[in-house]
N, C-alpha and C. Protein backbone atom coordinates (compact mmCIF):
# COMPACT_ATOMS: atom_id res chain seq x y z
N UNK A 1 -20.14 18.36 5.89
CA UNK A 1 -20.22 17.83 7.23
C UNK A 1 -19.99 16.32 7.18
N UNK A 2 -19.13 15.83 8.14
CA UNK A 2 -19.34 14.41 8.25
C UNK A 2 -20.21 13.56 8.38
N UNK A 3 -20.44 11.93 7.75
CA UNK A 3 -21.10 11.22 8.38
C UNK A 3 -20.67 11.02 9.74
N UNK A 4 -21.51 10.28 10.75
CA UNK A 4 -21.58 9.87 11.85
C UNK A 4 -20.66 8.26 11.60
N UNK A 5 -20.21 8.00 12.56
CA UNK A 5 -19.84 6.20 11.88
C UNK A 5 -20.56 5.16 12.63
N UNK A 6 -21.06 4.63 11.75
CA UNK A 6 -22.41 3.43 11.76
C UNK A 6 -22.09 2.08 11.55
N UNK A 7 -22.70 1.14 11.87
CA UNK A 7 -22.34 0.02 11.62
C UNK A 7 -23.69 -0.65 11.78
N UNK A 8 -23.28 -1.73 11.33
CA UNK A 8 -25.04 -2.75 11.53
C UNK A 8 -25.05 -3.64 12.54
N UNK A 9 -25.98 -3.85 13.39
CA UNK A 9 -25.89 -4.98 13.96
C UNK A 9 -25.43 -6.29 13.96
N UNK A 10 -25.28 -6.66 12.81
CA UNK A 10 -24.38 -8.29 12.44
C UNK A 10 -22.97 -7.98 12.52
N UNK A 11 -22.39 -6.32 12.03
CA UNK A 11 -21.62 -6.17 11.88
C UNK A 11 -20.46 -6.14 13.37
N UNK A 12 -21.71 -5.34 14.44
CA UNK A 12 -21.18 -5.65 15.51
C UNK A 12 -20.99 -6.93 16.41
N UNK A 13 -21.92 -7.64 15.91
CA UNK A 13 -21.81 -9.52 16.77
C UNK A 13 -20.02 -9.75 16.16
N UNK A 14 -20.02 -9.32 14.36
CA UNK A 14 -18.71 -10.03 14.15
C UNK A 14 -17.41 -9.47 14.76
N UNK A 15 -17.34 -7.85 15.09
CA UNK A 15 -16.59 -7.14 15.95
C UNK A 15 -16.36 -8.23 17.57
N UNK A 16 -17.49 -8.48 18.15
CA UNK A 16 -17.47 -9.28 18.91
C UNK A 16 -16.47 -10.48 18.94
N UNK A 17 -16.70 -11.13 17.85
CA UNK A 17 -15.84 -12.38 17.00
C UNK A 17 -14.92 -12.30 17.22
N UNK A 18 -14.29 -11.16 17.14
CA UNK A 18 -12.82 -10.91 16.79
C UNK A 18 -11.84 -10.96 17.82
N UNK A 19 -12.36 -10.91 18.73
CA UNK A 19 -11.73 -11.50 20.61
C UNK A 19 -11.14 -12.34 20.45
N UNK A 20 -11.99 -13.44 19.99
CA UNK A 20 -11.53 -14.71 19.87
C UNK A 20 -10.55 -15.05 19.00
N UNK A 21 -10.60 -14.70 17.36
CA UNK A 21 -9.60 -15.06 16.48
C UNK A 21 -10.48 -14.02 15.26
N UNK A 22 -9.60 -13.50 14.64
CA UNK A 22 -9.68 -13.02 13.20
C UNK A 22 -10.65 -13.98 12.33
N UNK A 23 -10.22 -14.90 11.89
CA UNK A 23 -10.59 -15.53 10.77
C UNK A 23 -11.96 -15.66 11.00
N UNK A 24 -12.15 -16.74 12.23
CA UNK A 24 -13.89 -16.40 12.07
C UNK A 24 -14.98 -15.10 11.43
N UNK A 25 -14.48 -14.33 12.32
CA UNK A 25 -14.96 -12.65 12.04
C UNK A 25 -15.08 -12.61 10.82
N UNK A 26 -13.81 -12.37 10.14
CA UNK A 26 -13.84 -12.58 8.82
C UNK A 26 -14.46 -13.36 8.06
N UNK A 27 -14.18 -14.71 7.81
CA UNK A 27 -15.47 -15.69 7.21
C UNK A 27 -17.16 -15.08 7.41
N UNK A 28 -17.35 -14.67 8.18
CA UNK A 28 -18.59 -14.75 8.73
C UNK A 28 -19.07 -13.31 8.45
N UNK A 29 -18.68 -12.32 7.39
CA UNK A 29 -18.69 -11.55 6.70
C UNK A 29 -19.28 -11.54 5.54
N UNK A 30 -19.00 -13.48 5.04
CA UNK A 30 -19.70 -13.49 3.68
C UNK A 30 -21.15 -13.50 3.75
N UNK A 31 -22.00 -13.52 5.06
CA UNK A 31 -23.68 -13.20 4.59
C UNK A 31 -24.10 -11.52 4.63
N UNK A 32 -22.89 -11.16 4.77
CA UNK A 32 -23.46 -9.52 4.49
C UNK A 32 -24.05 -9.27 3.15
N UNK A 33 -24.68 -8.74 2.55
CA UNK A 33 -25.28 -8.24 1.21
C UNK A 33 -24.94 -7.18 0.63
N UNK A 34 -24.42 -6.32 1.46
CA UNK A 34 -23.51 -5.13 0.69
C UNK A 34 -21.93 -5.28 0.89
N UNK A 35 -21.68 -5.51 -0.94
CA UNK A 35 -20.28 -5.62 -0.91
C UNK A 35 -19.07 -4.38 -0.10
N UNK A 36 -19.74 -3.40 -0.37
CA UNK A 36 -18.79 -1.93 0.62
C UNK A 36 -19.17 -1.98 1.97
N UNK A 37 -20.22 -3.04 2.32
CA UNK A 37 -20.02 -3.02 4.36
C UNK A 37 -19.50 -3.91 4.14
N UNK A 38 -18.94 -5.09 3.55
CA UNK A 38 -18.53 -6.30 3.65
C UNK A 38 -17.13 -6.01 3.65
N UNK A 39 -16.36 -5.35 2.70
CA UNK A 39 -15.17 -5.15 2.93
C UNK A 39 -14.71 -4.07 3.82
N UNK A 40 -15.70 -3.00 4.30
CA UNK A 40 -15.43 -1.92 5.51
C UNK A 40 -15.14 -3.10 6.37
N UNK A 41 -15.95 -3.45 6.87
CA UNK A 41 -16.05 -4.66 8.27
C UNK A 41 -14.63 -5.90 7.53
N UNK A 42 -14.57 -5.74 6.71
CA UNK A 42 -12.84 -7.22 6.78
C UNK A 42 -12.02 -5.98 7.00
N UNK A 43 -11.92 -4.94 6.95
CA UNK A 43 -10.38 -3.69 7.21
C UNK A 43 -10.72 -3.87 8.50
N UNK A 44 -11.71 -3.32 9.11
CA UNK A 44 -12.08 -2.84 10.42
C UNK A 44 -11.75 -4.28 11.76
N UNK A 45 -12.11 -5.58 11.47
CA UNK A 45 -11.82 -6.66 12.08
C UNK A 45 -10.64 -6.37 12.57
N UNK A 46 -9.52 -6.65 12.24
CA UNK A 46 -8.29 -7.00 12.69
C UNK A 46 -8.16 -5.51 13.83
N UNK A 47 -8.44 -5.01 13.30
CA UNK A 47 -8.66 -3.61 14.20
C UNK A 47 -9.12 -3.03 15.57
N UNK A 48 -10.42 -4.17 15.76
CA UNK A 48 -11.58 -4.51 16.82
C UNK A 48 -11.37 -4.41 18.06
N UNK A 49 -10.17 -4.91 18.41
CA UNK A 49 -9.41 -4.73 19.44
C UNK A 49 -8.95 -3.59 20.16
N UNK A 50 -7.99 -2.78 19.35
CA UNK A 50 -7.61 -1.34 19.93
C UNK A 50 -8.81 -0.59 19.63
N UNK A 51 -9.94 -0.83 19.06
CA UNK A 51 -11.15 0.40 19.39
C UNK A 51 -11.80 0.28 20.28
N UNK A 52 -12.21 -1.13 20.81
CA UNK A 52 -13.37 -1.38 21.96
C UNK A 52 -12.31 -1.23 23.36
N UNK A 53 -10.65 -1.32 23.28
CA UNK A 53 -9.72 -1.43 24.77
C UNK A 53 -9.95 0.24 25.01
């Protein structure tokens, strides 16, 4: 059975970010603590856009 897809709360402020410009979003990735949400969330950024329209 599948997971559900989850995300963390910081993860969503930086989704937020991403309106504005990529790079921030991105930068602002490095206080995450898990390296595999850290790089889920840098694929998923550029992305942010066509999931929340």
């Amino acid at each position: 059975m599948a997971k559900p897809f989850a995300i963390a709360f910081g993860s969503f402020i930086l989704l937020i970010m991403d309106f504005g410009c990529n790079m921030p979003a991105i930068m602002g990735t490095r206080v995450m603590r898990s390296r595999p949400l850290r790089l889920l969330n840098i694929l998923i950024i550029p992305f942010a856009l066509l999931i929340f329209v």
